[in-house]
Protein backbone atom coordinates (compact mmCIF):
# COMPACT_ATOMS: atom_id res chain seq x y z
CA UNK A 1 0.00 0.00 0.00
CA UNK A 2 1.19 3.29 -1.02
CA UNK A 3 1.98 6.44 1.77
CA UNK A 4 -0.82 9.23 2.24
CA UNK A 5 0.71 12.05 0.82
CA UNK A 6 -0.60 14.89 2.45
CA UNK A 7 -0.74 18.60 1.53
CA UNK A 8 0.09 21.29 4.32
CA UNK A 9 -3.55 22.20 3.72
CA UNK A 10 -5.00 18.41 5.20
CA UNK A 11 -2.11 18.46 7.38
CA UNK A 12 -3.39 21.47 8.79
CA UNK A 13 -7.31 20.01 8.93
CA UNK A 14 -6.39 16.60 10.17
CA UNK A 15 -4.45 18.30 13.22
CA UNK A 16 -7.25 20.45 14.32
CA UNK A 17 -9.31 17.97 14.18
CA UNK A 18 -7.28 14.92 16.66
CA UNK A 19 -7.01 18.65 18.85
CA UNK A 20 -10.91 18.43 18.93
CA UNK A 21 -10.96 14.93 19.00
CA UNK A 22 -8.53 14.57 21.45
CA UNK A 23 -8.28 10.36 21.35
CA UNK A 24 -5.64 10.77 24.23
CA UNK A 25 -8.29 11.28 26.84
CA UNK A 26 -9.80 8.00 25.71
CA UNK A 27 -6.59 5.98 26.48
CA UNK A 28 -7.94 2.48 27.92
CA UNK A 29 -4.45 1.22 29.00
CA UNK A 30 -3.38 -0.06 32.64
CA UNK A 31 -3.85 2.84 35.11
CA UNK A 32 -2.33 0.78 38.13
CA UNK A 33 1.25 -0.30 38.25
CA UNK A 34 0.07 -4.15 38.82
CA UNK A 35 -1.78 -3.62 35.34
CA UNK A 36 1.48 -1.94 33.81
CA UNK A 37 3.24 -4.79 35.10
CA UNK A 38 1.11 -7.03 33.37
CA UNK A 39 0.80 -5.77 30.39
CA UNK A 40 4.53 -5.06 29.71
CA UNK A 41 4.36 -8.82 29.61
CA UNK A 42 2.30 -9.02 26.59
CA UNK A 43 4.84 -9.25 23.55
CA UNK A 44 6.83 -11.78 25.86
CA UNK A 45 6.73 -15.37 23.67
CA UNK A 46 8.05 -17.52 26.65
CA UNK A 47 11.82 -17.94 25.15
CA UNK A 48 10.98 -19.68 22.02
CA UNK A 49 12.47 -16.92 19.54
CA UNK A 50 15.79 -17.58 20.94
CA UNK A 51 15.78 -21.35 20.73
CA UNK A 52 14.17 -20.55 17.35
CA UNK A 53 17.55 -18.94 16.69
CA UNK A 54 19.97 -21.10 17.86
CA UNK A 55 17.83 -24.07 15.84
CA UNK A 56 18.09 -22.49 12.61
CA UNK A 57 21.62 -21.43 12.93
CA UNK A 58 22.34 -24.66 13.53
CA UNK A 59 20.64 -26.19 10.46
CA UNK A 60 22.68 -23.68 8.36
CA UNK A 61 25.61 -24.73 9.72
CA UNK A 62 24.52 -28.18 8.49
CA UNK A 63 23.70 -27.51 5.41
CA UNK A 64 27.02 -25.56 4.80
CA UNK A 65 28.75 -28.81 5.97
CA UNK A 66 26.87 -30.89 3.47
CA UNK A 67 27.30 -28.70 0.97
CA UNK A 68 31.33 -29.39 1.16
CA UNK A 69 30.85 -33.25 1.26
């Protein structure tokens, strides 16, 4: 999908408008540190991109080796 180009003019419109809008005030994240705490969490994938690494460097490595058999 292409970028928005935008002219100064809809610049200009789009930014008064999110002033009147104001979609900050309707934040619905954690308010309490226990729910910050929790939802720092959220991206966390329980380890398994780092074994993910190690696994697939290893395979290269093997397939390098078999490559010079």
């Amino acid at each position: 999908m292409a970028a928005r180009h935008w002219t100064p003019e809809q610049r200009a419109q789009q930014s008064a408008k999110i002033r009147q809008w104001q979609p900050w005030t309707k934040s619905t994240g954690a308010k309490s540190p226990e729910g910050k705490a929790v939802s720092s969490r959220n991206a966390y994938k329980g380890g398994s991109r780092e074994l993910l690494r190690g696994l697939s460097a290893l395979l290269k490595d093997q397939r390098e080796n078999l490559k010079r058999v």
